[in-house]
N, C-alpha and C. Protein backbone atom coordinates (compact mmCIF):
# COMPACT_ATOMS: atom_id res chain seq x y z
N UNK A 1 -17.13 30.01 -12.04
CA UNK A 1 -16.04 29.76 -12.97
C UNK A 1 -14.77 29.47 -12.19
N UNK A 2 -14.05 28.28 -12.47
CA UNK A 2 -12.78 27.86 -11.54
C UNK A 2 -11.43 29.34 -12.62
N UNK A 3 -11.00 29.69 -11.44
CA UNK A 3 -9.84 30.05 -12.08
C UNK A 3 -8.60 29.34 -11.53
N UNK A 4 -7.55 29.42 -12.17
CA UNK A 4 -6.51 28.38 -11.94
C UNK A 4 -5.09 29.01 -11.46
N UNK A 5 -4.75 28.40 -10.86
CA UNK A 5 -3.51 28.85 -9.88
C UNK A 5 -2.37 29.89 -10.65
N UNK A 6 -2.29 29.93 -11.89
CA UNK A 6 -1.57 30.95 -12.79
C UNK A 6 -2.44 32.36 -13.03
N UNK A 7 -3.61 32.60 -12.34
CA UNK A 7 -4.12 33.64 -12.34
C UNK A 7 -4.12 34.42 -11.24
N UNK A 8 -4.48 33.41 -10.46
CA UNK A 8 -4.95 34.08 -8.92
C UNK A 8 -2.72 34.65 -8.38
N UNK A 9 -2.02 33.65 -8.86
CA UNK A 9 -0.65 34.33 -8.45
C UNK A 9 0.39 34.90 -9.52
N UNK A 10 -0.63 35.23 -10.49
CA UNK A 10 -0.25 36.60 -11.34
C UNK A 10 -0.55 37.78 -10.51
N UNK A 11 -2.24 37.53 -10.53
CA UNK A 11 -2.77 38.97 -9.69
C UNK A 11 -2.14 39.32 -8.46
N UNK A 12 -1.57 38.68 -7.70
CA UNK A 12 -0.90 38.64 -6.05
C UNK A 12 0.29 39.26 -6.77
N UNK A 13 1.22 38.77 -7.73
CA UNK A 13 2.21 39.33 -8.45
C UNK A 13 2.52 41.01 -8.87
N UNK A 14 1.07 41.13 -9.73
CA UNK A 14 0.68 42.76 -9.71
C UNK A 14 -0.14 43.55 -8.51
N UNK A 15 -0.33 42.72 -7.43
CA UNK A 15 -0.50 43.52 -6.45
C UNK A 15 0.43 44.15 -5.41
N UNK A 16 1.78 42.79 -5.80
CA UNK A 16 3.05 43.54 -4.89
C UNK A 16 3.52 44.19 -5.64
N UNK A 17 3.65 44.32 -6.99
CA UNK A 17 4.22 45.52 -7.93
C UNK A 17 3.61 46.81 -7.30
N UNK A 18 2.38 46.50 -7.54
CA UNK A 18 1.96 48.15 -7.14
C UNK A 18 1.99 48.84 -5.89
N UNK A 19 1.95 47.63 -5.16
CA UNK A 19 2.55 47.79 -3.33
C UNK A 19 4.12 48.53 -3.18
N UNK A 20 4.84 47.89 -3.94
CA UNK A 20 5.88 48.65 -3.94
C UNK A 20 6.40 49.86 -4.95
N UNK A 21 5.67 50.14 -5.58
CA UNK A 21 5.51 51.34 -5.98
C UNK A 21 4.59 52.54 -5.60
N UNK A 22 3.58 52.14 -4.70
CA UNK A 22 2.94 53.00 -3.79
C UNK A 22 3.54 54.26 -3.44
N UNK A 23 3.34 55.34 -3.23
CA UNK A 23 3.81 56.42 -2.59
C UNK A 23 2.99 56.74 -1.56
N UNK A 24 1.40 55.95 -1.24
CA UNK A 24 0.76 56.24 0.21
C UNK A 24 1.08 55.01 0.67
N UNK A 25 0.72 55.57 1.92
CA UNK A 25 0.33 54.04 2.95
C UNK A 25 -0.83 53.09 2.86
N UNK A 26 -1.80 53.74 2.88
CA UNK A 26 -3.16 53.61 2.55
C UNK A 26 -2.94 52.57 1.39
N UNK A 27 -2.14 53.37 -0.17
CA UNK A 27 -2.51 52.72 -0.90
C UNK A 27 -1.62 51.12 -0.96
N UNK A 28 -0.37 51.44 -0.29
CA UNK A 28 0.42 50.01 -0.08
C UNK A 28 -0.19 49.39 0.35
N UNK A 29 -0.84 49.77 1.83
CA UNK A 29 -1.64 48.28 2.51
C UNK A 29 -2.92 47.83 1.39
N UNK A 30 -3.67 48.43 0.49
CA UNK A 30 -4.44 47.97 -0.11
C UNK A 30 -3.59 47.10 -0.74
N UNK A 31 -3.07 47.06 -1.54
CA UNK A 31 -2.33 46.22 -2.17
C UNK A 31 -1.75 45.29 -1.70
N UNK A 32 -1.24 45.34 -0.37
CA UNK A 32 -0.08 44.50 0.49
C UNK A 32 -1.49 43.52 0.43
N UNK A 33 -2.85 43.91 1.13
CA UNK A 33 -3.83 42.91 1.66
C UNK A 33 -4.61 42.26 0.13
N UNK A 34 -4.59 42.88 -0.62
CA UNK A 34 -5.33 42.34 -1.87
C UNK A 34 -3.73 40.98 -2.05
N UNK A 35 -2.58 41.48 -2.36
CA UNK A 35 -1.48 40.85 -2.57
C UNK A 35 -1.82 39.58 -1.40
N UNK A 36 -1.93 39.41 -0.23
CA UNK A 36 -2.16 38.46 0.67
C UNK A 36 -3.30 37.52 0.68
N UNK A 37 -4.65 38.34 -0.54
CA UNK A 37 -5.61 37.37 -0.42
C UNK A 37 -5.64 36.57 -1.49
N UNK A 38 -4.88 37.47 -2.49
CA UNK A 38 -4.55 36.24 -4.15
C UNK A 38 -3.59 35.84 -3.97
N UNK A 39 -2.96 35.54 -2.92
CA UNK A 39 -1.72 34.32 -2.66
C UNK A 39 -2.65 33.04 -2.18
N UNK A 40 -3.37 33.35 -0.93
CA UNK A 40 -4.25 32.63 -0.79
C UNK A 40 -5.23 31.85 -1.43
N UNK A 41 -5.90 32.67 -2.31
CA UNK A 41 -6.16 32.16 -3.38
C UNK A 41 -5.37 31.17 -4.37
N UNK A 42 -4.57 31.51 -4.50
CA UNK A 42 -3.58 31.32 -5.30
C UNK A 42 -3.10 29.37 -4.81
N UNK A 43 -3.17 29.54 -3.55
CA UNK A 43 -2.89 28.31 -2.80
C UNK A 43 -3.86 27.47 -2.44
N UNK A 44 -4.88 28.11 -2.31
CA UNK A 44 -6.22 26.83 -2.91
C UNK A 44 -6.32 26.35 -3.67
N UNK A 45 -6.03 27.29 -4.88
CA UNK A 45 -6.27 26.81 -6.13
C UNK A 45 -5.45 25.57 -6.15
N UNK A 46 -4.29 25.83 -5.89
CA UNK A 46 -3.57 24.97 -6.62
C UNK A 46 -3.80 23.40 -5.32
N UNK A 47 -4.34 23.73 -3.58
CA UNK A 47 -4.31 22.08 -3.53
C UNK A 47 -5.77 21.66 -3.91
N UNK A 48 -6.93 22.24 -4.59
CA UNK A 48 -8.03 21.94 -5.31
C UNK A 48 -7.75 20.96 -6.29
N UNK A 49 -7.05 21.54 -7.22
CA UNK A 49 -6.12 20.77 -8.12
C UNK A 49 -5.36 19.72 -8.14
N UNK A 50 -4.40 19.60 -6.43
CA UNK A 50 -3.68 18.31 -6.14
C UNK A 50 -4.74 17.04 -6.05
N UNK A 51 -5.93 17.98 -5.20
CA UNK A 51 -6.81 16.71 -4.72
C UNK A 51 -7.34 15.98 -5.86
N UNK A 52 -7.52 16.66 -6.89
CA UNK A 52 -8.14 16.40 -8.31
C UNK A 52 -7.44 15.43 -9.09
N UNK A 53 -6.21 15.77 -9.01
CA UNK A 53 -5.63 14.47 -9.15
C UNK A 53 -5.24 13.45 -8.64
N UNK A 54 -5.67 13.75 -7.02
CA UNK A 54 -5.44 12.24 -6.05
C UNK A 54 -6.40 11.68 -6.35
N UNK A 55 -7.62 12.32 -6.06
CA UNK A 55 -8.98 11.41 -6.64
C UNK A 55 -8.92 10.42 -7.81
N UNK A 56 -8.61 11.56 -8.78
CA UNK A 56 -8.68 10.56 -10.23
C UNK A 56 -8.09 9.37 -10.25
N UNK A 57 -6.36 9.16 -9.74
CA UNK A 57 -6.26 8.43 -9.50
C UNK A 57 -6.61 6.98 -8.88
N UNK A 58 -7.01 7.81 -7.74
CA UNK A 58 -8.16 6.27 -6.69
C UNK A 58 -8.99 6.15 -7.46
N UNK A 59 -10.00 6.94 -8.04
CA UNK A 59 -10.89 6.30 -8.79
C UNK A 59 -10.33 5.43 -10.16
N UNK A 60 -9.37 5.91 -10.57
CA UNK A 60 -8.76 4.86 -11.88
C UNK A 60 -8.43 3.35 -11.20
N UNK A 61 -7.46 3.54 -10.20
CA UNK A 61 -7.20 2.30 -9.30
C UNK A 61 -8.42 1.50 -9.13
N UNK A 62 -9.16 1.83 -8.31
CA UNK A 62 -10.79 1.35 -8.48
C UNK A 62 -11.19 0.92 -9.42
N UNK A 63 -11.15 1.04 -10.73
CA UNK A 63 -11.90 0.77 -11.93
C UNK A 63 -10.60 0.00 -12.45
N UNK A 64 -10.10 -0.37 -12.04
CA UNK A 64 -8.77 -1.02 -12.74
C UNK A 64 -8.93 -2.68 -11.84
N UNK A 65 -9.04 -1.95 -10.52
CA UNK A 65 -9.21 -3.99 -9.50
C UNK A 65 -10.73 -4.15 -10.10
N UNK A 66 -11.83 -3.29 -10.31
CA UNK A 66 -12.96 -4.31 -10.56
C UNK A 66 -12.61 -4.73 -11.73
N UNK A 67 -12.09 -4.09 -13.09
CA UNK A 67 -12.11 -4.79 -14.22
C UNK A 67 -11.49 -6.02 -14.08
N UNK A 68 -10.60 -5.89 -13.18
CA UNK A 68 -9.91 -7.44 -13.04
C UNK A 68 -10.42 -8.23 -12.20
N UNK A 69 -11.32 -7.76 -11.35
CA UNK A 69 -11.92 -8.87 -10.39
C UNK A 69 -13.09 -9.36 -11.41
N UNK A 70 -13.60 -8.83 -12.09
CA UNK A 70 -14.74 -9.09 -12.78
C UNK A 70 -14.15 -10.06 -14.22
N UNK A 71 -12.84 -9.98 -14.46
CA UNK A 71 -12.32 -10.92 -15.99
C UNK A 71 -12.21 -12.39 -14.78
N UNK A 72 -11.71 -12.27 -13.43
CA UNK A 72 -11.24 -13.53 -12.83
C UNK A 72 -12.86 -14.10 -12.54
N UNK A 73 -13.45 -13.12 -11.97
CA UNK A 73 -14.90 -14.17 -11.88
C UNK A 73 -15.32 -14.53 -13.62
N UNK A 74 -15.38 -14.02 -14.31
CA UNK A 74 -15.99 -14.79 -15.28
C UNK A 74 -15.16 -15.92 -15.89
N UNK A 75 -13.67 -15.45 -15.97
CA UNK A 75 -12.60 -16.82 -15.99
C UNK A 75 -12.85 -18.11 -15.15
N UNK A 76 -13.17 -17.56 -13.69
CA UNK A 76 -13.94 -18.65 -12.72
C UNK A 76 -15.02 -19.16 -13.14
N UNK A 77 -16.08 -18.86 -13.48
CA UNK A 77 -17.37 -19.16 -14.03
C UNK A 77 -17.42 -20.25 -15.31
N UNK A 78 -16.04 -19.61 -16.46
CA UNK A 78 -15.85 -20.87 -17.64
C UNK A 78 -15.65 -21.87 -17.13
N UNK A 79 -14.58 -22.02 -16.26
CA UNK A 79 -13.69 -23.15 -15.77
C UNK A 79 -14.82 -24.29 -15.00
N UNK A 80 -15.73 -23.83 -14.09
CA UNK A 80 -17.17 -24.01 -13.35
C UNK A 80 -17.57 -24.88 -14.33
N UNK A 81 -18.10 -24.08 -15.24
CA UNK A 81 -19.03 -24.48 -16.64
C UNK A 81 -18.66 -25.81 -17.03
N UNK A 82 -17.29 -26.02 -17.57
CA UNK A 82 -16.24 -26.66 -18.39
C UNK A 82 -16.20 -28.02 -17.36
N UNK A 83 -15.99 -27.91 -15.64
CA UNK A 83 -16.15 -28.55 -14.95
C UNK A 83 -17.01 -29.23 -14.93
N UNK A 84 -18.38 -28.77 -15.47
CA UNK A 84 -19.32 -29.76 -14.62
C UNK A 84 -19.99 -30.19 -15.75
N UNK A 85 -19.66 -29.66 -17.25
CA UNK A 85 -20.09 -30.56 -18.67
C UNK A 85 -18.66 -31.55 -18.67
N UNK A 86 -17.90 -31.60 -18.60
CA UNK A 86 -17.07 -32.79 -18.38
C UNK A 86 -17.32 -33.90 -17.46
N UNK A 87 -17.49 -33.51 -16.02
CA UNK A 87 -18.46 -34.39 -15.31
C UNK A 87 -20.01 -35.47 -15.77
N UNK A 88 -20.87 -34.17 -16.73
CA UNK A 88 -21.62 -34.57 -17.05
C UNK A 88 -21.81 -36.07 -18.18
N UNK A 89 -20.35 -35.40 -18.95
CA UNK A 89 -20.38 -36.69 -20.15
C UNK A 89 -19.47 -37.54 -19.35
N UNK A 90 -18.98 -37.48 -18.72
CA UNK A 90 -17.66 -38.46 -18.22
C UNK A 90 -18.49 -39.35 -16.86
């Protein structure tokens, strides 16, 4: 299951809350290091996400030059056609 960058740096959020409300050591560093690994988290998530939309993009770009390379070849192809039945009767 993807979780998304508003979760993973909530939880990092309530882990420095409770870090700094700690009264052990023990229990701060748990928290300090849980707090350090859902930041991390937290920062994947979110360039998972950037890439997700770089992709989409290139792939839209992509599907955008073939649709148009593919209207100019068949535009090429009428013109062909049109060419060489004019030839034919002429």
């Amino acid at each position: 299951m993807s979780q998304s960058f508003a979760f993973y740096d909530q939880r990092a959020t309530d882990a420095a809350a409770e870090a700094e409300k700690a009264t052990l050591d023990n229990v701060r560093d748990r928290n300090l290091r849980a707090e350090k690994t859902w930041r991390a988290l937290a920062d994947q998530a979110q360039k998972v996400e950037s890439d997700r939309k770089k992709a989409a993009a290139i792939r839209q770009e992509r599907l955008d030059r073939e649709a148009v390379e593919a209207e100019l070849t068949a535009q090429a192809s009428e013109n062909t056609e049109e060419m060489l039945s004019e030839r034919a009767a002429g």
